[in-house]
C-alpha atoms as a PDB file:
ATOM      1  CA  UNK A   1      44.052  12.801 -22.327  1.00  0.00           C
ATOM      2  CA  UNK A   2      41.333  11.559 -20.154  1.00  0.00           C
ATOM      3  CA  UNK A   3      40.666   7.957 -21.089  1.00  0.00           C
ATOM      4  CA  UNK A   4      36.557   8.265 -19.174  1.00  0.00           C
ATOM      5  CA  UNK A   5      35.341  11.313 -19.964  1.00  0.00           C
ATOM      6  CA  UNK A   6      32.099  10.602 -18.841  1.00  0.00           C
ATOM      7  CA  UNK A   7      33.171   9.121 -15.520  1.00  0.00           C
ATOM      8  CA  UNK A   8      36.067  11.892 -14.842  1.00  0.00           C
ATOM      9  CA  UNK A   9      33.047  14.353 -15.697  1.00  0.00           C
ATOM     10  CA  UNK A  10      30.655  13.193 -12.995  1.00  0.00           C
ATOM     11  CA  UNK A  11      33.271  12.892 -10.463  1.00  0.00           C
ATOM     12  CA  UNK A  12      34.355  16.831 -10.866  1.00  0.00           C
ATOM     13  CA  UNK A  13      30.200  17.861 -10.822  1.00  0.00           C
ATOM     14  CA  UNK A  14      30.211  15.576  -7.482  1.00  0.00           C
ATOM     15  CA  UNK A  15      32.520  17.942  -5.698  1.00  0.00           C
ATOM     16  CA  UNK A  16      30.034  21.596  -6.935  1.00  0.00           C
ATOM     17  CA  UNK A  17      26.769  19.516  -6.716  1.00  0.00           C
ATOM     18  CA  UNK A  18      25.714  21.033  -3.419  1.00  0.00           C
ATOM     19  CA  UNK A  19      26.235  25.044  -4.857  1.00  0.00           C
ATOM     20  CA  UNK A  20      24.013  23.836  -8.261  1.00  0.00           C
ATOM     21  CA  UNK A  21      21.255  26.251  -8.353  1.00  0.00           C
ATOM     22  CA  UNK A  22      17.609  23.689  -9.011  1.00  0.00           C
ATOM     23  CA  UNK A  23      17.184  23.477 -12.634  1.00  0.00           C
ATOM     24  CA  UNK A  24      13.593  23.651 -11.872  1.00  0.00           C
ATOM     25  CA  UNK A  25      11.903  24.987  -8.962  1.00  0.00           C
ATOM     26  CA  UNK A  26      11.965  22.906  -6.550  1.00  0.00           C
ATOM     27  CA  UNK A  27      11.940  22.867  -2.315  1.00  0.00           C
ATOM     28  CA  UNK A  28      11.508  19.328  -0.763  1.00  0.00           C
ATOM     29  CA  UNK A  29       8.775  20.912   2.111  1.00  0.00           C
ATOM     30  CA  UNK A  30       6.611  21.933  -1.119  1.00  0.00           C
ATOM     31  CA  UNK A  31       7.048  20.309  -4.378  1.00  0.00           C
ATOM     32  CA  UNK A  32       6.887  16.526  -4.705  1.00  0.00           C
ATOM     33  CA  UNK A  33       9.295  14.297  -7.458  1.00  0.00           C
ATOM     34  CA  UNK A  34       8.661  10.570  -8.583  1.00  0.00           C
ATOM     35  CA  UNK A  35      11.164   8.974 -10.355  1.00  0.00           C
ATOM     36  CA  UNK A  36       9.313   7.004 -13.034  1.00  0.00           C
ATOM     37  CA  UNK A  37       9.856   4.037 -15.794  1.00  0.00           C
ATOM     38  CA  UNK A  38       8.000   4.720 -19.050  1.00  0.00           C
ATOM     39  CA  UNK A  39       7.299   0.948 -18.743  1.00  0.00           C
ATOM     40  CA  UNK A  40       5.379   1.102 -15.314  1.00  0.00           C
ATOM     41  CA  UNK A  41       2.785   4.333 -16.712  1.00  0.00           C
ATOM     42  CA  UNK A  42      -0.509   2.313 -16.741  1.00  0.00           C
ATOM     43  CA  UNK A  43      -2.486   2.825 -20.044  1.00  0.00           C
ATOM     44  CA  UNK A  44       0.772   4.316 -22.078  1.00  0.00           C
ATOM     45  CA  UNK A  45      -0.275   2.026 -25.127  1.00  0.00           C
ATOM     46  CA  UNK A  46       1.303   2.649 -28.429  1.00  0.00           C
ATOM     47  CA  UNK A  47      -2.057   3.846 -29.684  1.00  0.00           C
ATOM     48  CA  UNK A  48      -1.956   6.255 -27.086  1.00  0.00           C
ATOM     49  CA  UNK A  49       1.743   7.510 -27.465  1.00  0.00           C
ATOM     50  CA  UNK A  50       0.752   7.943 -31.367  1.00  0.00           C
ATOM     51  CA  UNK A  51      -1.521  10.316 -30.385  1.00  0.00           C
ATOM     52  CA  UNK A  52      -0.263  13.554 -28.405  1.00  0.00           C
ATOM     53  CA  UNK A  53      -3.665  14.789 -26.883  1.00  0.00           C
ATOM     54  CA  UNK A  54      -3.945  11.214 -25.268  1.00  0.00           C
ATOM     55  CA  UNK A  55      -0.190  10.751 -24.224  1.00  0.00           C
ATOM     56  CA  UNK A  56      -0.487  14.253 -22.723  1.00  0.00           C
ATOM     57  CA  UNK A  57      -3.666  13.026 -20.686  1.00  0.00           C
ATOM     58  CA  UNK A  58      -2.135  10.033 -19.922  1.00  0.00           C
ATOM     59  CA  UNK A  59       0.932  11.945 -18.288  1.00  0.00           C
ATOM     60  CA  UNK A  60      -1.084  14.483 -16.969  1.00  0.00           C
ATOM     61  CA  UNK A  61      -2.795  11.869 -15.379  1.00  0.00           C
ATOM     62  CA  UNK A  62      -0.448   9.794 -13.747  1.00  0.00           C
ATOM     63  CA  UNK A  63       1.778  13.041 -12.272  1.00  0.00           C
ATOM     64  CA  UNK A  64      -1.622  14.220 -10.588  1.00  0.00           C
ATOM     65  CA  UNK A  65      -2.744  10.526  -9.077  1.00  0.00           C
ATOM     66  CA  UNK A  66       0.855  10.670  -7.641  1.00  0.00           C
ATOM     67  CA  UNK A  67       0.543  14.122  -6.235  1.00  0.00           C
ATOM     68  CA  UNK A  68       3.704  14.912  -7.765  1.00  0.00           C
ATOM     69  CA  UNK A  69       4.423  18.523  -9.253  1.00  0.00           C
ATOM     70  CA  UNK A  70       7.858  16.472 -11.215  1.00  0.00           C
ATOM     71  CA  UNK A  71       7.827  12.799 -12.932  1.00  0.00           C
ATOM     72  CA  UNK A  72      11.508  12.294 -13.840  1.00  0.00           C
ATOM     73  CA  UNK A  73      13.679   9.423 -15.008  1.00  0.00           C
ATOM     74  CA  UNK A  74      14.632   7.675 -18.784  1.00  0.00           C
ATOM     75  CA  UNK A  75      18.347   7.790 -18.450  1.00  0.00           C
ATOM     76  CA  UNK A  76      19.741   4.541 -20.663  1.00  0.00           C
ATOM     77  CA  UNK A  77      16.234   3.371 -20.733  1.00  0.00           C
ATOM     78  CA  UNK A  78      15.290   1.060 -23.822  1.00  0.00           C
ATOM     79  CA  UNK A  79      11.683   2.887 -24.737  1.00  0.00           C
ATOM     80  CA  UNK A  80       8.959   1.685 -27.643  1.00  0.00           C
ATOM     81  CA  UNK A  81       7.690   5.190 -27.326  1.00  0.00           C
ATOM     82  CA  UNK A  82      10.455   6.092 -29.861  1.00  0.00           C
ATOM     83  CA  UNK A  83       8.424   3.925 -32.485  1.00  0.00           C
ATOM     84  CA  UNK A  84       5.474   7.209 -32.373  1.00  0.00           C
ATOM     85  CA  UNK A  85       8.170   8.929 -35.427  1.00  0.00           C
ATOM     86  CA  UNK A  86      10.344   7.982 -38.098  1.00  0.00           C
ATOM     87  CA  UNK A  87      12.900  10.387 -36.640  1.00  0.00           C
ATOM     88  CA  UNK A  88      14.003   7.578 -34.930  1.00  0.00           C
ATOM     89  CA  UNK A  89      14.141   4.885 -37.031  1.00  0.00           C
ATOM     90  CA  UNK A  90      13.274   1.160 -37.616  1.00  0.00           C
ATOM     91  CA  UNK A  91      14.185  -2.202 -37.928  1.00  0.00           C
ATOM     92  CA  UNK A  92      17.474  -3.534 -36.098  1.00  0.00           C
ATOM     93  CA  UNK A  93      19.138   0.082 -36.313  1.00  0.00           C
ATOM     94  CA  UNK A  94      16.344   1.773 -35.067  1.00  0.00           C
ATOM     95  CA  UNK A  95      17.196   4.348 -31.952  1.00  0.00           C
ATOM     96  CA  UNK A  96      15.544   3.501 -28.801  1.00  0.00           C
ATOM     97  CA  UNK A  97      17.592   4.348 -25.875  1.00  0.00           C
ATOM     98  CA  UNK A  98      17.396   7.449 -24.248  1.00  0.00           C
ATOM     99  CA  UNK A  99      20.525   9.590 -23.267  1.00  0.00           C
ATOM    100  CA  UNK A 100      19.423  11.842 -20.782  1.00  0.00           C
ATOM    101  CA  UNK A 101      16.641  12.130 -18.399  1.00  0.00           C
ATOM    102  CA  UNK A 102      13.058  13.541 -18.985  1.00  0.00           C
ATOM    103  CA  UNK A 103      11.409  15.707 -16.109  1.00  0.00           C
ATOM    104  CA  UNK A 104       7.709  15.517 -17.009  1.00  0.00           C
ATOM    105  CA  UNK A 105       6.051  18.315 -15.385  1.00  0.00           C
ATOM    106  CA  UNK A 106       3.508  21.621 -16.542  1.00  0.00           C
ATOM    107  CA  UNK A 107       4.250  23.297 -19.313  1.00  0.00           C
ATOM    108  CA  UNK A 108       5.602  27.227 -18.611  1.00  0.00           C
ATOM    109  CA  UNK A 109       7.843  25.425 -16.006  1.00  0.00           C
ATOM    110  CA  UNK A 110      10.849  27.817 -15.620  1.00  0.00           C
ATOM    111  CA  UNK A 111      14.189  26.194 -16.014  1.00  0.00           C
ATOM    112  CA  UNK A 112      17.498  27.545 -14.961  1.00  0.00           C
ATOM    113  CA  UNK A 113      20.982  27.524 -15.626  1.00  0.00           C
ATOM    114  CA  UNK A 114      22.962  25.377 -12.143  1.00  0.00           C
ATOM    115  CA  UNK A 115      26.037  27.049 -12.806  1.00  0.00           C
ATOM    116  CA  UNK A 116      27.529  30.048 -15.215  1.00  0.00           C
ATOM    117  CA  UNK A 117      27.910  29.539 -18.408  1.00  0.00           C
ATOM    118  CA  UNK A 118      27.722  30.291 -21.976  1.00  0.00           C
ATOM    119  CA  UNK A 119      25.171  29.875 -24.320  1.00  0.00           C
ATOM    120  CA  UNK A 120      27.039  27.265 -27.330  1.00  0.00           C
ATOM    121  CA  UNK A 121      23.855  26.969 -29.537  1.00  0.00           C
ATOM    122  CA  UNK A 122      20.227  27.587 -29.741  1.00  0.00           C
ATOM    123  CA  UNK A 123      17.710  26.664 -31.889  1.00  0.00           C
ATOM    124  CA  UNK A 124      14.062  24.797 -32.791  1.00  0.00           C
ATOM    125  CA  UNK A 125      14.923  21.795 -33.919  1.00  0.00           C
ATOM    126  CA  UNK A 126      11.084  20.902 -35.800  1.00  0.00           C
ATOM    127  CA  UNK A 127       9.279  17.701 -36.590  1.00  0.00           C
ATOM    128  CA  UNK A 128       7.107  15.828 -35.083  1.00  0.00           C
ATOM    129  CA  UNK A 129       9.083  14.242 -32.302  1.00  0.00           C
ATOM    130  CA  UNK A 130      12.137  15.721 -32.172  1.00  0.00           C
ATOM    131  CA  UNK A 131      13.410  18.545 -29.369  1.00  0.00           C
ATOM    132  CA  UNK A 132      11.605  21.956 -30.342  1.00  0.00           C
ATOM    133  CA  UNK A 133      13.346  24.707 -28.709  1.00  0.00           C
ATOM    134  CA  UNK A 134      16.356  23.650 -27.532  1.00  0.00           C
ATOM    135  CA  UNK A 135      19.462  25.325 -25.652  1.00  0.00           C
ATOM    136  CA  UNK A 136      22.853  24.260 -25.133  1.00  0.00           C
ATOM    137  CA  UNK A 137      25.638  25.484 -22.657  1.00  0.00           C
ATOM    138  CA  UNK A 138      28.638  25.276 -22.735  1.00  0.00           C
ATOM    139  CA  UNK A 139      30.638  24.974 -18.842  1.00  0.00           C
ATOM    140  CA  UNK A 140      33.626  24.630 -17.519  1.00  0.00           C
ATOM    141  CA  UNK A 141      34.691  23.528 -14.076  1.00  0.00           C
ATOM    142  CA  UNK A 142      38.158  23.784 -13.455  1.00  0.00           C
ATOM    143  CA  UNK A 143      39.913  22.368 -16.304  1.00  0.00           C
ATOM    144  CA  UNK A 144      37.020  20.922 -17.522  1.00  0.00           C
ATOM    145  CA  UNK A 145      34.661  22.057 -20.551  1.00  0.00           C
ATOM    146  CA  UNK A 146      31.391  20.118 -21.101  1.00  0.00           C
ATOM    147  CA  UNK A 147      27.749  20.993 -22.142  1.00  0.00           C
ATOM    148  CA  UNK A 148      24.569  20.324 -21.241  1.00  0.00           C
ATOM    149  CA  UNK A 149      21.499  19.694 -23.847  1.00  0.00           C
ATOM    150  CA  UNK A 150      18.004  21.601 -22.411  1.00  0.00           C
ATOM    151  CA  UNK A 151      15.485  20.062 -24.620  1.00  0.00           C
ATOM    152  CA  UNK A 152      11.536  20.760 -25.260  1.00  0.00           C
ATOM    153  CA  UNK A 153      11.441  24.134 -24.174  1.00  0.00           C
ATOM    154  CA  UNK A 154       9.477  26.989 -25.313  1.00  0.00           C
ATOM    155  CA  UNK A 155      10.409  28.398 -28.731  1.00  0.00           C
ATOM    156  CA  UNK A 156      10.305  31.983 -26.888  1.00  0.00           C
ATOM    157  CA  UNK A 157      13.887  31.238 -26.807  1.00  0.00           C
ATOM    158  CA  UNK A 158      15.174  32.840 -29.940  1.00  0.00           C
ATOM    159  CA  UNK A 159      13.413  36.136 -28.913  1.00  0.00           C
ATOM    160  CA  UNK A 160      16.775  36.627 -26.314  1.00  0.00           C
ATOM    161  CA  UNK A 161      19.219  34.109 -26.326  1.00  0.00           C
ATOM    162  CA  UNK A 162      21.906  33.564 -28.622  1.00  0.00           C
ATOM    163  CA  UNK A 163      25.022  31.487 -29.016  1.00  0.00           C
ATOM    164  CA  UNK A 164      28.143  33.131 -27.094  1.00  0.00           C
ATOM    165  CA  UNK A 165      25.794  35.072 -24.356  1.00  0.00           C
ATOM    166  CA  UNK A 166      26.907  34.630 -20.704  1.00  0.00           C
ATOM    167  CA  UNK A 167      24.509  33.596 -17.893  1.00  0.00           C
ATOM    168  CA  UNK A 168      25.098  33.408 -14.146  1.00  0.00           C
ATOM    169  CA  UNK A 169      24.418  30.897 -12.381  1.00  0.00           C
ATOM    170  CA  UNK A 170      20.220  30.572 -11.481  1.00  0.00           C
ATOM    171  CA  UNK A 171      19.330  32.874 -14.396  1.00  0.00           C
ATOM    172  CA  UNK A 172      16.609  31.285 -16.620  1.00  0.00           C
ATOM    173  CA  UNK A 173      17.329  29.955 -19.788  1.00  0.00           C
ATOM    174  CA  UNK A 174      13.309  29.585 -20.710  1.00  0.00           C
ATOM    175  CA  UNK A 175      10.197  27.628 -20.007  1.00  0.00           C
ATOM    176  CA  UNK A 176       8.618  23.869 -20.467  1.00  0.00           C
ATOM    177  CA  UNK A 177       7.542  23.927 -23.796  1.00  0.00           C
ATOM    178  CA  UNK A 178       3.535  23.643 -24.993  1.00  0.00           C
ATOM    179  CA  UNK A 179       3.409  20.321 -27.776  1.00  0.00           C
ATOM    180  CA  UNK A 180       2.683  22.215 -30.507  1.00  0.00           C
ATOM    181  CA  UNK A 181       6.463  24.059 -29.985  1.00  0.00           C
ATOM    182  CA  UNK A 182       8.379  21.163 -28.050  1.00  0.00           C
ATOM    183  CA  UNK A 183       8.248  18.195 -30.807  1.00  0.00           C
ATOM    184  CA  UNK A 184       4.668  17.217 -29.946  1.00  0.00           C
ATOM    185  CA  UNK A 185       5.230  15.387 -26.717  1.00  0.00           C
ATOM    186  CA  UNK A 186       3.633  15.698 -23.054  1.00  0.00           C
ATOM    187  CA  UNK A 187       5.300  18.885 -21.657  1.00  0.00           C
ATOM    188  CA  UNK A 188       8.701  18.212 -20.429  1.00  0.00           C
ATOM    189  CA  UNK A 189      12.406  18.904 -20.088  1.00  0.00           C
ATOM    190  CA  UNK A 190      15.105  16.614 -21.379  1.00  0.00           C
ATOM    191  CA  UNK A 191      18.405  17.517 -19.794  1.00  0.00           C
ATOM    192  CA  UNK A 192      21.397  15.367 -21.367  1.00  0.00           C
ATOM    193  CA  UNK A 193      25.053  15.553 -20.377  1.00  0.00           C
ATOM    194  CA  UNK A 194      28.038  15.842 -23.027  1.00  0.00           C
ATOM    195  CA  UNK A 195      31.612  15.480 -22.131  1.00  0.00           C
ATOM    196  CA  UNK A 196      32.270  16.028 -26.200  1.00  0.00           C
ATOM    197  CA  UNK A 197      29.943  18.096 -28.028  1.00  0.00           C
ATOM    198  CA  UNK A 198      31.985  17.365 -31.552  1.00  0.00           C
ATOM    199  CA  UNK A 199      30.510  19.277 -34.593  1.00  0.00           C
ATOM    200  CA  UNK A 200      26.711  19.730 -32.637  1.00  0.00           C
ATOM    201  CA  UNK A 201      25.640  23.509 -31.839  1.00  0.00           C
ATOM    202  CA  UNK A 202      21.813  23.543 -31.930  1.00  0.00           C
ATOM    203  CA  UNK A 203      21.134  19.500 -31.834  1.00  0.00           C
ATOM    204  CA  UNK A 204      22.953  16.217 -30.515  1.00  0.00           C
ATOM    205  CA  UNK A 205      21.354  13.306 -30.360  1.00  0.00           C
ATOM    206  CA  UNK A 206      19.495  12.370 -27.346  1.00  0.00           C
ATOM    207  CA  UNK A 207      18.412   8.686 -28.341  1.00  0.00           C
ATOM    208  CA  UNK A 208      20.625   6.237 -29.355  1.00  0.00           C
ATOM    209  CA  UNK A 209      20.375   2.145 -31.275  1.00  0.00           C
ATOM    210  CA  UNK A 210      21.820  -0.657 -29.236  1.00  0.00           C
ATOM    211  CA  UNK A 211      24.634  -0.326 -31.276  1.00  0.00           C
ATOM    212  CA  UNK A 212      25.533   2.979 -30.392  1.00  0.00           C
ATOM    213  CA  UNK A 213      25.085   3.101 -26.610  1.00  0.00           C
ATOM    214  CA  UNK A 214      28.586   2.371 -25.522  1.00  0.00           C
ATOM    215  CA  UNK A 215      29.846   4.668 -27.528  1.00  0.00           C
ATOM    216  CA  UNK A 216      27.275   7.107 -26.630  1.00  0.00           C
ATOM    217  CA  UNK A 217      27.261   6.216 -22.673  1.00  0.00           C
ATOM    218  CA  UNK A 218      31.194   7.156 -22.686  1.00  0.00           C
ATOM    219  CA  UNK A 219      30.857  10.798 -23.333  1.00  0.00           C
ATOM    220  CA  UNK A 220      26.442  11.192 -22.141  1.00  0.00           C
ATOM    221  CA  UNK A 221      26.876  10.067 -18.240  1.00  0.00           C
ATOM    222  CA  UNK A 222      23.921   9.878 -16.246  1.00  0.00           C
ATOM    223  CA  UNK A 223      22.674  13.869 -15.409  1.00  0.00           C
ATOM    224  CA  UNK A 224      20.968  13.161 -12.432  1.00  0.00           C
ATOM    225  CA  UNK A 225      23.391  15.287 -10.267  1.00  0.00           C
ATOM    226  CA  UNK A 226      21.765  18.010 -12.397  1.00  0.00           C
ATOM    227  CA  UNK A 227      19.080  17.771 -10.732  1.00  0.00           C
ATOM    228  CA  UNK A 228      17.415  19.011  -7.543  1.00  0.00           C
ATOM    229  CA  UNK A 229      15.992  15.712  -6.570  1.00  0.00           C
ATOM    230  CA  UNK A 230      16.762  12.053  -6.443  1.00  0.00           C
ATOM    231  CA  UNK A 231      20.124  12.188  -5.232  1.00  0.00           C
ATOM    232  CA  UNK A 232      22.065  11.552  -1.926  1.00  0.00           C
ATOM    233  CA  UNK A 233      23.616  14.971  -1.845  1.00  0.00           C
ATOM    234  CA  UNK A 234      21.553  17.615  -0.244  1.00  0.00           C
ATOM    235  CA  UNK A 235      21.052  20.960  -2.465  1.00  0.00           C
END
């Protein structure tokens, strides 16, 4: 038995991170990625989150003054954007911190598989701030079986992919969702490791209450090494 999942499972993606195909396109001469706080977005009130035409402008906003094509970040971070739906919660056992990391970009973004794999679940998970389309694989390196969560995509999904379908490593699994089929947010991906996926196919949560992030940060480590950017190993 492993006694850390979640650090065993970032070790093991260390030693494959530099043959992960980009998750997004991405090339450092021509795109441009800002990590980002939620906290630090200038005008994000909660007026503004409440409403998803002016959160989307806000966004939209703030990626272009930066000159960035990708915003990305949110990993264990404590946000009062949850507060916009009751999805989430309230009072002391209200779920606030995020367990993955958002890449805020266009929507119609393609996203791709970093390694082979096969589809576990997919689904539109509906309501106003919850994932929309959503994908999970299921991978295994070595020994290992995990999954990774691909939230807020297009709902376009359930047109070709379903559960037990293999895809090679670099083959799309969809596009950025638009709000009106991604849980009503600003266009963007949340990708969210899981060491255990338990009874989940089509959902697992991807916010968490105090309460539950220990338990939650044991089996979601950080997924930056997902990613094409942000990290000290060259892709």
């Amino acid at each position: 038995m492993i006694h850390d999942p979640a650090h065993h499972l970032l070790q093991l993606l260390s030693k494959y991170a530099d043959d992960f195909y980009p998750v997004v396109p991405y090339a450092p001469d021509t795109h441009r990625a800002l990590p980002v706080n939620m906290h630090d977005i200038e005008g994000l009130t909660q007026a503004v989150v409440n409403d998803t035409d002016a959160f989307c402008g806000v966004m939209d906003a703030y990626r272009l003054k930066q000159q960035a094509d990708y915003l990305y970040g949110g990993y264990r971070e404590n946000r009062e954007i949850y507060q916009r739906s009751a999805l989430f919660g309230s009072g002391a056992n209200s779920r606030t911190y995020h367990l993955g990391i958002d890449v805020w970009c266009a929507a119609g973004t393609p996203v791709f598989t970093p390694i082979g794999g096969t589809i576990h679940g997919v689904g539109v998970n509906e309501g106003y701030g919850n994932y929309g389309g959503t994908l999970i694989m299921k991978y295994q390196l070595e020994t290992t079986v995990f999954y990774v969560l691909y939230g807020h995509l297009s709902t376009d999904i359930l047109n070709d992919k379903q559960p037990g379908f293999f895809l090679a490593r670099g083959e799309q699994l969809s596009v950025i969702g638009r709000p009106e089929e991604n849980g009503h947010w600003p266009p963007h991906l949340q990708i969210q490791l899981i060491a255990d996926i338990a009874h989940y196919t089509s959902d697992y949560p991807g916010v968490c209450s105090i309460h539950e992030l220990k338990t939650y940060t044991a089996i979601c480590p950080n997924p930056q090494i997902l990613l094409p950017f942000g990290n000290t190993t060259s892709k």
